[in-house]
N, C-alpha and C. Protein backbone atom coordinates (compact mmCIF):
# COMPACT_ATOMS: atom_id res chain seq x y z
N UNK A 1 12.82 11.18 14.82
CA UNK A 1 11.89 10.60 13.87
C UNK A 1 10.81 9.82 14.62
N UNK A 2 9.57 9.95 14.06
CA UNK A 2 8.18 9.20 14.71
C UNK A 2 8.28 7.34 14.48
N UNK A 3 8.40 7.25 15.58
CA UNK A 3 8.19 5.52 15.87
C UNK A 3 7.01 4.74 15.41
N UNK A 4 6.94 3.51 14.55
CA UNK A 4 5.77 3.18 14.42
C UNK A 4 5.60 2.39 15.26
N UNK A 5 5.87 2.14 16.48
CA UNK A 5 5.30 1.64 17.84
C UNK A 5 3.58 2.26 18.47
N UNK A 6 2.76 0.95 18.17
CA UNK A 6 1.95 1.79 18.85
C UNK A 6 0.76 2.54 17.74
N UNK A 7 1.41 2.70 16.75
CA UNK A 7 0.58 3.57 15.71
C UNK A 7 -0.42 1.85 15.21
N UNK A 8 -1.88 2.40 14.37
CA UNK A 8 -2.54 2.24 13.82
C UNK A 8 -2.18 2.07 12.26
N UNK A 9 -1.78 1.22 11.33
CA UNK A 9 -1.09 1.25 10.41
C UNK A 9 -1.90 -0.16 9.46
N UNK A 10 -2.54 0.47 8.46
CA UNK A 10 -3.49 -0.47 7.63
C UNK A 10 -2.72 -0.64 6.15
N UNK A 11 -2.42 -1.72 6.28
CA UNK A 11 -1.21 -2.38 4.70
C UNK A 11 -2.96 -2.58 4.16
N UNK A 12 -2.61 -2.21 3.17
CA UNK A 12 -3.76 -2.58 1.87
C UNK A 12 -3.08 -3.42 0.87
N UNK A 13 -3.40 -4.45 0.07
CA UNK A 13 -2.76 -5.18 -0.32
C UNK A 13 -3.74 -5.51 -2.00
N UNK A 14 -2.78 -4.91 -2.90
CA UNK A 14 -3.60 -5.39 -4.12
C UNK A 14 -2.77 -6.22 -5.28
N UNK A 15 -2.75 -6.46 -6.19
CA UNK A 15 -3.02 -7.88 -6.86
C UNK A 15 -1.51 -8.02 -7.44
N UNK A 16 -0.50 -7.25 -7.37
CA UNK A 16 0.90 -7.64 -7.78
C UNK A 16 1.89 -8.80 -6.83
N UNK A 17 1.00 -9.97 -7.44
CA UNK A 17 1.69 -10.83 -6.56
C UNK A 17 2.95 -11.01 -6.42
N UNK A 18 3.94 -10.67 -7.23
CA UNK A 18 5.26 -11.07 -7.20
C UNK A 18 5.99 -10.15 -5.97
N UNK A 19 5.05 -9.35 -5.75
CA UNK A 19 5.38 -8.82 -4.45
C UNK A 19 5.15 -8.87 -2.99
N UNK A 20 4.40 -10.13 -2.73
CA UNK A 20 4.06 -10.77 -2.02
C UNK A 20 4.81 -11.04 -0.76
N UNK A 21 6.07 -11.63 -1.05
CA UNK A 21 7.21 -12.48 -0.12
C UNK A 21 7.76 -11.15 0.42
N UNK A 22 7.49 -9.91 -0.41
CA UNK A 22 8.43 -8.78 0.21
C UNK A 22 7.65 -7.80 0.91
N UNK A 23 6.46 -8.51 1.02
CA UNK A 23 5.16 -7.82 1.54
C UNK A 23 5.20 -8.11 2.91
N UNK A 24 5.54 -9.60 3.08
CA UNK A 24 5.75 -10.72 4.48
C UNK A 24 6.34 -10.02 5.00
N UNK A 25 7.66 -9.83 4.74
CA UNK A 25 8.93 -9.51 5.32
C UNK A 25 8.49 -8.12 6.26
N UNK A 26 7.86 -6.96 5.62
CA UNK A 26 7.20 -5.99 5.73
C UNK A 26 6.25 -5.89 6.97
N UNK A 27 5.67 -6.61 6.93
CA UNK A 27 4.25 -7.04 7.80
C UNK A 27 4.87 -7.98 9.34
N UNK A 28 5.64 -8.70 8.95
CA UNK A 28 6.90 -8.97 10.30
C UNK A 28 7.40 -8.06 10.78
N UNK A 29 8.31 -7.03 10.08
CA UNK A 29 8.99 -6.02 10.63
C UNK A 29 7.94 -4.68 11.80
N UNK A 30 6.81 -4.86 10.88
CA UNK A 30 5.70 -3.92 11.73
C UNK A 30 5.75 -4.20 12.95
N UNK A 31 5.44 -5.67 12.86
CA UNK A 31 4.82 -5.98 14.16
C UNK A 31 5.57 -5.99 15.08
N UNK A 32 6.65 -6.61 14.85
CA UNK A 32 7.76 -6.58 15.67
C UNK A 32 8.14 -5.43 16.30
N UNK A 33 8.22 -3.97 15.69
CA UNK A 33 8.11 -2.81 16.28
C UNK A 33 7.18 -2.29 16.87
N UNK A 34 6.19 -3.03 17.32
CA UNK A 34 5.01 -2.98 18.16
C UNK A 34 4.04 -2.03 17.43
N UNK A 35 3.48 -2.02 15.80
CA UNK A 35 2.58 -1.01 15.20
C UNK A 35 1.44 -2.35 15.70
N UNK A 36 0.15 -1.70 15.47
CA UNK A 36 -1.02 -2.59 15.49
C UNK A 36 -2.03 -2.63 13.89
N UNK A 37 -1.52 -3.49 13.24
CA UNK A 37 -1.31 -3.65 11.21
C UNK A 37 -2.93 -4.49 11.32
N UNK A 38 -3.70 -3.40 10.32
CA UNK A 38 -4.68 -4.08 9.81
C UNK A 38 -4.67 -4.47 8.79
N UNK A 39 -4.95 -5.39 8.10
CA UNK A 39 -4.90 -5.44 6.61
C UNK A 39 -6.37 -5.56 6.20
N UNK A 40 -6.07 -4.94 4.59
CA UNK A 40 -7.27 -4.97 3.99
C UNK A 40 -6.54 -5.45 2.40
N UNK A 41 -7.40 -6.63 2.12
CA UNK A 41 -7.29 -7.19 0.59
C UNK A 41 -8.51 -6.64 -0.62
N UNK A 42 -7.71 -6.18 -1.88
CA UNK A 42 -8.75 -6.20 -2.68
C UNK A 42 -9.51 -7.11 -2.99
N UNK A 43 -10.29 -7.34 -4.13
CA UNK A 43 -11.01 -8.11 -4.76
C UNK A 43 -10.06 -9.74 -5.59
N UNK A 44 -9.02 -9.06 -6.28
CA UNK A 44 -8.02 -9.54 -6.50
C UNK A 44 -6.82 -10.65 -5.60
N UNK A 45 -6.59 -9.68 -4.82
CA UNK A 45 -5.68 -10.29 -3.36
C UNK A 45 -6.42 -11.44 -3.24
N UNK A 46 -7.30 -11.58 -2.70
CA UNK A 46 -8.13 -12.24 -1.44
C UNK A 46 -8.66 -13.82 -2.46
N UNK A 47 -8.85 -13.19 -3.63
CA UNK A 47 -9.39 -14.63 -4.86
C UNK A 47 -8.74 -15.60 -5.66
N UNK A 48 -7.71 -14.71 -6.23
CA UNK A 48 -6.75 -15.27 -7.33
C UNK A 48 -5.60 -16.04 -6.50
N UNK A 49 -5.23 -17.05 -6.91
CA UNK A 49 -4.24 -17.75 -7.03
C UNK A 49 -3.26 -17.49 -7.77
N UNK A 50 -1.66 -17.75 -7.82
CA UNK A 50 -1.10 -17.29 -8.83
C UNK A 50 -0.11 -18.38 -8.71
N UNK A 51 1.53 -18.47 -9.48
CA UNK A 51 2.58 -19.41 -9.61
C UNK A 51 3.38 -18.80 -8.33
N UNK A 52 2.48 -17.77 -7.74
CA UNK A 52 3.59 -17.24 -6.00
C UNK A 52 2.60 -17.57 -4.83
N UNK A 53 1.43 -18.62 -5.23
CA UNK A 53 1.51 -18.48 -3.67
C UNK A 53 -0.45 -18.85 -3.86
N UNK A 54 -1.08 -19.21 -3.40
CA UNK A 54 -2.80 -19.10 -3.21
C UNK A 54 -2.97 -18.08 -2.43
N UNK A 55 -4.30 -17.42 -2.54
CA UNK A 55 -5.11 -16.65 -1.98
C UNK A 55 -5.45 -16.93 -0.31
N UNK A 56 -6.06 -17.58 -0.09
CA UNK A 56 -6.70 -18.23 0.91
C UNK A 56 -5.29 -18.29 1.88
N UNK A 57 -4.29 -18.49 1.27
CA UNK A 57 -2.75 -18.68 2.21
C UNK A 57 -2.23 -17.31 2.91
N UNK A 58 -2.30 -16.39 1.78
CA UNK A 58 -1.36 -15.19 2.18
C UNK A 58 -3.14 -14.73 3.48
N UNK A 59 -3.97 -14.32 3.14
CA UNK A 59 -5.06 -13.99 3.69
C UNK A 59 -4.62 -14.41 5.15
N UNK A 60 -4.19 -16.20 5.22
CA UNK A 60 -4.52 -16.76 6.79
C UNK A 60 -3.19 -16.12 7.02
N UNK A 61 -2.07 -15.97 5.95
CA UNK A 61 -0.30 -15.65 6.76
C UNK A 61 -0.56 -13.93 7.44
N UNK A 62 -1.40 -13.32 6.65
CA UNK A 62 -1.25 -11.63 7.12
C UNK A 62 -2.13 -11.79 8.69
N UNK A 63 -3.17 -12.75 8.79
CA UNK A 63 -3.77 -13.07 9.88
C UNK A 63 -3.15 -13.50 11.37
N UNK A 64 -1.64 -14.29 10.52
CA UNK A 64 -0.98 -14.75 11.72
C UNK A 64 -0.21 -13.78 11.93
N UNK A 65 0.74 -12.81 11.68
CA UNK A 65 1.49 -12.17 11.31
C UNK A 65 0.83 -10.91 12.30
N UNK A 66 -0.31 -9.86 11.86
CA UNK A 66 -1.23 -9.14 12.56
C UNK A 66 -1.84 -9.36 13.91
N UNK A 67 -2.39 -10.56 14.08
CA UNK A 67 -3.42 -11.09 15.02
C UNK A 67 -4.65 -10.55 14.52
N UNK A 68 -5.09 -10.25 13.40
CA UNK A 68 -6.61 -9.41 13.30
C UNK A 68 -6.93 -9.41 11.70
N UNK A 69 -7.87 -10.11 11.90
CA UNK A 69 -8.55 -10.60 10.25
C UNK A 69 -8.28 -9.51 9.29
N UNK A 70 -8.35 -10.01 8.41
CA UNK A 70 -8.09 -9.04 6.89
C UNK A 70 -9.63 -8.55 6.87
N UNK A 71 -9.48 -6.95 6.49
CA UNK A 71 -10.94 -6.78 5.73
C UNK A 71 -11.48 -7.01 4.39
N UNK A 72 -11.87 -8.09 3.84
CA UNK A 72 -12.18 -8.12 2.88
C UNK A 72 -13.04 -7.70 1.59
N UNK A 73 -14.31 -6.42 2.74
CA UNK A 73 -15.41 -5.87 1.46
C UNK A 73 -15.48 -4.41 1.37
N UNK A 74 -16.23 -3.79 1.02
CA UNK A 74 -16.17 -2.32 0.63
C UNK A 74 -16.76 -1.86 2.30
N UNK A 75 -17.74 -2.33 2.69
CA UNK A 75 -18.47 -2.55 3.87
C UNK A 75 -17.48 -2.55 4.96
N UNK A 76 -16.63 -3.43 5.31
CA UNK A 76 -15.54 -3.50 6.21
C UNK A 76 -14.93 -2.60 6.38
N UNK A 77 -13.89 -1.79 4.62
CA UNK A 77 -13.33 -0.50 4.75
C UNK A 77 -13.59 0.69 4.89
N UNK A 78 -15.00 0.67 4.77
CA UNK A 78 -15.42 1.93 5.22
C UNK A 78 -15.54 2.95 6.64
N UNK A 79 -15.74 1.84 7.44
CA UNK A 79 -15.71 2.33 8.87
C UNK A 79 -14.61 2.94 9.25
N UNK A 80 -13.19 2.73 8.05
CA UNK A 80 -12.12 3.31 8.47
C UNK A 80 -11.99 5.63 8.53
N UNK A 81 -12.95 5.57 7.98
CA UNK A 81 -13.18 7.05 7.89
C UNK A 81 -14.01 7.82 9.09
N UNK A 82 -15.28 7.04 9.06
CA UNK A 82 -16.09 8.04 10.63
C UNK A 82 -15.79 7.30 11.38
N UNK A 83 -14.54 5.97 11.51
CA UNK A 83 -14.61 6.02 12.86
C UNK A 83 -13.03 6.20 13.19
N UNK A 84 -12.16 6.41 12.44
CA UNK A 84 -10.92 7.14 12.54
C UNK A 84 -10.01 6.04 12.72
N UNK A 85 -10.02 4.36 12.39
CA UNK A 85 -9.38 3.89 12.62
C UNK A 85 -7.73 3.32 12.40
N UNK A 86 -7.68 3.71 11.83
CA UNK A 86 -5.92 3.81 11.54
C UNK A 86 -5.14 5.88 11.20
N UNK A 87 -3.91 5.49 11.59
CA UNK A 87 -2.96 6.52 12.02
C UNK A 87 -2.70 6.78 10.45
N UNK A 88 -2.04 6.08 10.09
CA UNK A 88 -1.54 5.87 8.31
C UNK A 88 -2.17 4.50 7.99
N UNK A 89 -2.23 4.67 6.47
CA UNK A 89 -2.76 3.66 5.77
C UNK A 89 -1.40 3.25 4.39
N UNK A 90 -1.02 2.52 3.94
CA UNK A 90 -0.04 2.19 3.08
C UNK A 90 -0.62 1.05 1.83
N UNK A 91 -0.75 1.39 1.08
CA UNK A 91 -1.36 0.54 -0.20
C UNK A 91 -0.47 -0.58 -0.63
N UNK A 92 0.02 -1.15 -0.72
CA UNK A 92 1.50 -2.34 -0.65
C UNK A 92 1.09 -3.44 -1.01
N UNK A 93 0.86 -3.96 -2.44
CA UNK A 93 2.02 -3.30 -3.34
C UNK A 93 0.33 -2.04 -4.08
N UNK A 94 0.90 -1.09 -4.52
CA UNK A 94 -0.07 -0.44 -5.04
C UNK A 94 -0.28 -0.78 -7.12
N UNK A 95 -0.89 -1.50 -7.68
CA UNK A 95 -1.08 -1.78 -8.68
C UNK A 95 -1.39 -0.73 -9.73
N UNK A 96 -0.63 -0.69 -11.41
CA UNK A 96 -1.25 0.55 -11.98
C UNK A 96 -2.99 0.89 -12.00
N UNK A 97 -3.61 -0.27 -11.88
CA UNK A 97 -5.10 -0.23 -12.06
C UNK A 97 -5.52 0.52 -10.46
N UNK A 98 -4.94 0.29 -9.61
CA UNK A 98 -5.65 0.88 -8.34
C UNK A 98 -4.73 2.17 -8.70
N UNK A 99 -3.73 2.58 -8.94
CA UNK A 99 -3.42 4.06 -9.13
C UNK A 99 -4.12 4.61 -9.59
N UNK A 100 -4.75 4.17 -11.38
CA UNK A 100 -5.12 5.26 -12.13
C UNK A 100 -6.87 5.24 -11.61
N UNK A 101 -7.18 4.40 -10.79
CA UNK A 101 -8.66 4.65 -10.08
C UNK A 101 -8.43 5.31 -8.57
N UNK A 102 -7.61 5.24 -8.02
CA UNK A 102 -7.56 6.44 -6.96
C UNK A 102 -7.14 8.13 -7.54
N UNK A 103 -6.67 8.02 -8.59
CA UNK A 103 -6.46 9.30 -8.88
C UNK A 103 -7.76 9.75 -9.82
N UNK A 104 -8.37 8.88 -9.98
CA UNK A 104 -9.97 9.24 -10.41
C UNK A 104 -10.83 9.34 -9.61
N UNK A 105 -10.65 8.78 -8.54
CA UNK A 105 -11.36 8.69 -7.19
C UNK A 105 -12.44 7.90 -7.23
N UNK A 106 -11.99 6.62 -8.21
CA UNK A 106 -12.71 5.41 -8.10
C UNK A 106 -12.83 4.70 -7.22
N UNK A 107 -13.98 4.16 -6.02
CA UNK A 107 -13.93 3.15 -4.95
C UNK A 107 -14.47 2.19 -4.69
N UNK A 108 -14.32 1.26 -5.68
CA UNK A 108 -14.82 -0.30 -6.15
C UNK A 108 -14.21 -1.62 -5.90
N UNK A 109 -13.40 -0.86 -4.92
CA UNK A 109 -13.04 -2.10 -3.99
C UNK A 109 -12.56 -1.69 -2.23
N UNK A 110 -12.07 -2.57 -1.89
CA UNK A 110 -11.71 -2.67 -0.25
C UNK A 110 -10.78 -1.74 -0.06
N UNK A 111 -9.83 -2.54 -0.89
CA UNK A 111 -8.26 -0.94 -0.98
C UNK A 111 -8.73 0.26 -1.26
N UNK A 112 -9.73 0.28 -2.60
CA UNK A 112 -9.81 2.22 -2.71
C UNK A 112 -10.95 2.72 -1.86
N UNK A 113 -11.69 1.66 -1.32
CA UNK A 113 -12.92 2.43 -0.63
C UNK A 113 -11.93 2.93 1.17
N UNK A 114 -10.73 1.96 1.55
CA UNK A 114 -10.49 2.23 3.17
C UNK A 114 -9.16 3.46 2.54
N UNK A 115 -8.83 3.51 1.58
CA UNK A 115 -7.79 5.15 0.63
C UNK A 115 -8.68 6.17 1.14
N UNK A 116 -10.14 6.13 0.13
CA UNK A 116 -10.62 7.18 0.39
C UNK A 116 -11.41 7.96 1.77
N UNK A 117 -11.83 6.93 2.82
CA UNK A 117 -12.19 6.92 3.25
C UNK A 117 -11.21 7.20 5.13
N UNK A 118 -9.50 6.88 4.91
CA UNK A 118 -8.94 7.49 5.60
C UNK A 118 -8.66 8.79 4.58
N UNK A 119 -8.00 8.99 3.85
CA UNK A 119 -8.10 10.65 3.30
C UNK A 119 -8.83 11.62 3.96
N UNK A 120 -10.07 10.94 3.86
CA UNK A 120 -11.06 12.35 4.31
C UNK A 120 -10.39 12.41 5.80
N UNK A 121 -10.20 11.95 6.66
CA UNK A 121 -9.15 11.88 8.00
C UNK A 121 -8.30 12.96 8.25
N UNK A 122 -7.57 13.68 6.93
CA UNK A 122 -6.87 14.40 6.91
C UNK A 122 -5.06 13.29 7.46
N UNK A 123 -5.47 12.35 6.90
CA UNK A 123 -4.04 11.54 7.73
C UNK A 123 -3.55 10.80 6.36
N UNK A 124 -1.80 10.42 6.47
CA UNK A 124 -1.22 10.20 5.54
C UNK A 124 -1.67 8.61 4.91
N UNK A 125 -1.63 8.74 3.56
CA UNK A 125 -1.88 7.96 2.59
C UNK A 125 -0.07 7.38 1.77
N UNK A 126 0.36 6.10 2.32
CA UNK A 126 1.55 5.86 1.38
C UNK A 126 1.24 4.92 0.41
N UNK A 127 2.15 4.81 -0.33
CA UNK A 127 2.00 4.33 -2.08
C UNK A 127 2.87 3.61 -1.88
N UNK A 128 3.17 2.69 -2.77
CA UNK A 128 4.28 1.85 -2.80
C UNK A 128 3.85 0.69 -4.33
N UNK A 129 4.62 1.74 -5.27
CA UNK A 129 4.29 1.22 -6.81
C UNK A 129 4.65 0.06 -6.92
N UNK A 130 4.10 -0.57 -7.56
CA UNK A 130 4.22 -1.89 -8.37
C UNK A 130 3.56 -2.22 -9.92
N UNK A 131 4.09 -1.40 -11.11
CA UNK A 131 3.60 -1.76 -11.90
C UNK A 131 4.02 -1.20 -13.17
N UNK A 132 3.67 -2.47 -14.36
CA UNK A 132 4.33 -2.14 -15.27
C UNK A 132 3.83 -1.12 -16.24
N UNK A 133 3.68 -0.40 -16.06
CA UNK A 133 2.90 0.92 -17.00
C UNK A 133 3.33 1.94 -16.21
N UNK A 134 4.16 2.36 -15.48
CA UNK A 134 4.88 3.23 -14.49
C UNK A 134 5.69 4.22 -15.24
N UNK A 135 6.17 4.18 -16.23
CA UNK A 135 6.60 4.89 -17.26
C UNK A 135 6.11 5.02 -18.53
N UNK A 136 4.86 4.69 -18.79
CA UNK A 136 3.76 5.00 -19.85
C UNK A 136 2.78 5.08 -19.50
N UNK A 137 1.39 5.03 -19.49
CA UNK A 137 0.26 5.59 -19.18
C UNK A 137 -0.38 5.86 -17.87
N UNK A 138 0.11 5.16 -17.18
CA UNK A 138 0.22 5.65 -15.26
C UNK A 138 1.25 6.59 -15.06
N UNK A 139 2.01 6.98 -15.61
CA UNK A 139 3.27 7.97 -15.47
C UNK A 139 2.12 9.26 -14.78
N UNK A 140 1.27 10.25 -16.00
CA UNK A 140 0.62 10.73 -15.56
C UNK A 140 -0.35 10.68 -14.12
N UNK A 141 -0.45 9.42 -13.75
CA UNK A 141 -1.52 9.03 -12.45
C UNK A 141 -0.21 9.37 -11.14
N UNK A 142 0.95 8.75 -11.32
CA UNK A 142 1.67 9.01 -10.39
C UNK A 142 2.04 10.59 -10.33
N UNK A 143 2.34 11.26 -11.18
CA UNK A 143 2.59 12.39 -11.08
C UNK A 143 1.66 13.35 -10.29
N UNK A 144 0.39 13.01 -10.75
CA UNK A 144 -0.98 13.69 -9.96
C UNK A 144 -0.88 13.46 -8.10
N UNK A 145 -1.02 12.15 -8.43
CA UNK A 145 -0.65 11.68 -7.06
C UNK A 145 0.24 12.18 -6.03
N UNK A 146 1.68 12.37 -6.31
CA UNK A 146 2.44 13.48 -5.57
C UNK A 146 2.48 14.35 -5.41
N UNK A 147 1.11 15.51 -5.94
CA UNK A 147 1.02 16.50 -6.25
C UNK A 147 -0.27 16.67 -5.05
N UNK A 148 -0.66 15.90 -4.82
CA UNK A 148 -2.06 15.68 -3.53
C UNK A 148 -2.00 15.49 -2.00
N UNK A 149 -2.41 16.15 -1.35
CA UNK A 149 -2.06 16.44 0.09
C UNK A 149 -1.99 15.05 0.35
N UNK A 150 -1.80 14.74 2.02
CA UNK A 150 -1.42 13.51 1.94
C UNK A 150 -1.05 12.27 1.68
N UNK A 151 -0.81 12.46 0.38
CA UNK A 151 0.26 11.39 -0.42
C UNK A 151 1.19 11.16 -0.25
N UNK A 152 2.10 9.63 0.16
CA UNK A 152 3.48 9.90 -0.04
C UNK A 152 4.08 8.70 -0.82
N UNK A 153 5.23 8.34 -0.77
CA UNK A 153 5.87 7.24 -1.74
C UNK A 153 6.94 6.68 -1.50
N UNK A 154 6.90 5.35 -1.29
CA UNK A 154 8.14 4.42 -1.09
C UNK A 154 8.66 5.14 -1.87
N UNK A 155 10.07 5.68 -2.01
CA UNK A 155 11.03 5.41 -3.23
C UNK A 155 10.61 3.71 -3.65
N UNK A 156 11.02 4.27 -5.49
CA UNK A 156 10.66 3.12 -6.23
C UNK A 156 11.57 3.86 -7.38
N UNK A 157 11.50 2.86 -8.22
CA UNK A 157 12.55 2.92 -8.96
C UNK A 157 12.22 1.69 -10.84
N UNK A 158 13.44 1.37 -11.79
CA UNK A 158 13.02 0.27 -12.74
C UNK A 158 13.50 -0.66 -12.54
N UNK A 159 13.00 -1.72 -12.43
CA UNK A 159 13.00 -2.90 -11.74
C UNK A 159 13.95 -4.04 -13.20
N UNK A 160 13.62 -3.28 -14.09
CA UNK A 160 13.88 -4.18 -15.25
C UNK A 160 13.65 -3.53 -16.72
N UNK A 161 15.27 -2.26 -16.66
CA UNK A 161 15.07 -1.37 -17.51
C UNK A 161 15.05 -2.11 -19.12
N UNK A 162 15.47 -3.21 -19.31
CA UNK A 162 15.43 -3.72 -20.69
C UNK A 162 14.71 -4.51 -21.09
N UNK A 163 14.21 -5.22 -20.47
CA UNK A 163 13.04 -6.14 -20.44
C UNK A 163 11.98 -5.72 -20.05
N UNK A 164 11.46 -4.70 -19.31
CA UNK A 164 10.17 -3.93 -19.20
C UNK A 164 10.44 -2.44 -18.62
N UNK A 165 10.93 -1.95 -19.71
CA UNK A 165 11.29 -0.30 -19.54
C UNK A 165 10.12 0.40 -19.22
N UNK A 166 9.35 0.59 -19.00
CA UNK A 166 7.72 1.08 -18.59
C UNK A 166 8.25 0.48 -17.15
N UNK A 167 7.90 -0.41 -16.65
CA UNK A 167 7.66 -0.79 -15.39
C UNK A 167 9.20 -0.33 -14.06
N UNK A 168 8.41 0.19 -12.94
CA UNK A 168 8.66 0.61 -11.75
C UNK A 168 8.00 -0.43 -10.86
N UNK A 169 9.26 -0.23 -9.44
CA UNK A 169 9.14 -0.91 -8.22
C UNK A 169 9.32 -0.40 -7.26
N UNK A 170 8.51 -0.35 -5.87
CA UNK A 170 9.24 0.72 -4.69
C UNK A 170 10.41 -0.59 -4.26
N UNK A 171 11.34 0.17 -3.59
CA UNK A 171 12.04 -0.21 -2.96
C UNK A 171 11.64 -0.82 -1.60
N UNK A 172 10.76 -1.74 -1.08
CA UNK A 172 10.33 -2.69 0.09
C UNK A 172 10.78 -2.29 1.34
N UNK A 173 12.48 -2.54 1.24
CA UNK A 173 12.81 -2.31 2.45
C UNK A 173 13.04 -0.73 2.94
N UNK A 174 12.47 0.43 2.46
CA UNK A 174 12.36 1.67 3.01
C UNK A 174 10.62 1.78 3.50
N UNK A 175 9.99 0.32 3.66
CA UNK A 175 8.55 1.01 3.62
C UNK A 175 8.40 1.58 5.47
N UNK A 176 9.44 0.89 6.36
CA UNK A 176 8.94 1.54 7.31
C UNK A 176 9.67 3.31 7.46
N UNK A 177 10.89 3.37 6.99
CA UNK A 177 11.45 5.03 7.02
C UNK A 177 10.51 5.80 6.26
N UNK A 178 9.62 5.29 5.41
CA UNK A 178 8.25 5.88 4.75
C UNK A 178 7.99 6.42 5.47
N UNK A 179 7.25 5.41 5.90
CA UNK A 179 5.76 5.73 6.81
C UNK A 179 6.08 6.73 7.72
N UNK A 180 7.67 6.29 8.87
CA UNK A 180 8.00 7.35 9.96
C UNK A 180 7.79 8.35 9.57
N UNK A 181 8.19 9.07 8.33
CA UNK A 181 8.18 10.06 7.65
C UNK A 181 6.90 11.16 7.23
N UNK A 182 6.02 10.06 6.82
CA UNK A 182 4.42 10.49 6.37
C UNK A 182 3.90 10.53 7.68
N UNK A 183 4.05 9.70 8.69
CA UNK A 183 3.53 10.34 9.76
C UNK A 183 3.70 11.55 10.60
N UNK A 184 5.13 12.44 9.91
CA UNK A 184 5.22 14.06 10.39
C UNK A 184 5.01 14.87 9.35
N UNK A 185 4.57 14.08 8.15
CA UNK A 185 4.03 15.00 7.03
C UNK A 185 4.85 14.98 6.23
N UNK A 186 5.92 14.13 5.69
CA UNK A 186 7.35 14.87 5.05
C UNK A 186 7.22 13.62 3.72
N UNK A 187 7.68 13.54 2.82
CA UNK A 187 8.22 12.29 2.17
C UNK A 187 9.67 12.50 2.17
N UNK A 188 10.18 10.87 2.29
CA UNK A 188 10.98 10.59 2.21
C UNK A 188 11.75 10.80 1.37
N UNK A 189 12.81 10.96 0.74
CA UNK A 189 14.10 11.23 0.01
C UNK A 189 15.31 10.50 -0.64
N UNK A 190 15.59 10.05 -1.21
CA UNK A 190 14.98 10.86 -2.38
C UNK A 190 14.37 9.78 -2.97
N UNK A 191 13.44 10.09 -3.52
CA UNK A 191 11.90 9.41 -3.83
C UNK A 191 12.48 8.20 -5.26
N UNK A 192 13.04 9.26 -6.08
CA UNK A 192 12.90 8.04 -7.38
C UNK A 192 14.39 7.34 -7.14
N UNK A 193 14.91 6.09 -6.90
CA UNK A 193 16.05 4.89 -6.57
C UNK A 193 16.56 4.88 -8.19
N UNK A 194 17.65 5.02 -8.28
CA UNK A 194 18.69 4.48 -9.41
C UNK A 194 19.08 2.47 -9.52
């Protein structure tokens, strides 16, 4: 299996904060295996405050964590396409609103402009759901999505079948056996978690 030692590996980070702390954990484990992690925050990420945490905090923690500033504008993520800079790119946590606009091929922010812009790369794109419309009206967006060349997907799973039966979660701690994975072209197995 492909090592993420060494690889080019851009966490994109959009607005499901409660996924935050499991985002950390994530972004430690990279580094520690010697990947070189860019991050890029949406519009969302980078502004809002929430009851998990300020903006301005997680921004400076992915900073310490990386060694290398967050990209914060459409401008920043773009260079990720003609100038080839990351190996894989991983959307984490990926929000229903940035799903159902990448599968439209909407790019109105940092996250979907450095998506589309490694795609054209021909290099893997991972997902890693977070959101509650995952079993109603994004159902369709995810489905498309796995159906598209370089796509792949944390296993994810319902986070909270009785209290928000619609809503799905990837499973966090498979995001690096992901990636190993999308980086020889394969997804991982088995995709949807009980």
């Amino acid at each position: 299996m492909m090592s993420v030692k060494g690889k080019k590996i851009g966490i994109a980070v959009t607005g499901s904060f409660c996924t935050y702390e499991k985002i950390f954990i994530q972004l430690e484990k990279l580094a520690e295996e010697g990947a070189q992690v860019q991050t890029i925050f949406s519009g969302a990420a980078q502004s809002i405050d929430s009851r998990f945490g300020k903006a301005e905090d997680f921004l400076d923690r992915a900073e310490k964590i990386t060694g290398i500033t967050p990209m914060k504008t459409i401008a920043q993520a773009e260079p990720i396409g003609p100038k080839s800079l990351l190996d894989i790119l991983v959307i984490f946590p990926c929000t229903g609103n940035t799903l159902a606009k990448l599968c439209s091929g909407i790019t109105d922010s940092p996250v979907l402009m450095a998506a589309k812009a490694h795609l054209r790369n021909d290099k893997p794109l991972v997902i890693s759901v977070s959101t509650n419309d995952a079993l109603g009206i994004n159902m369709k967006n995810i489905g498309a999505l796995m159906n598209m060349k370089n796509i792949y997907f944390v296993p994810f799973g319902q986070d909270d079948p009785v209290k928000k039966p619609n809503s799905m979660i990837a499973d966090t701690s498979l995001l690096i056996p992901t990636v190993e994975k999308a980086l020889e072209g394969r997804q991982y197995q088995p995709v949807i978690r009980g």
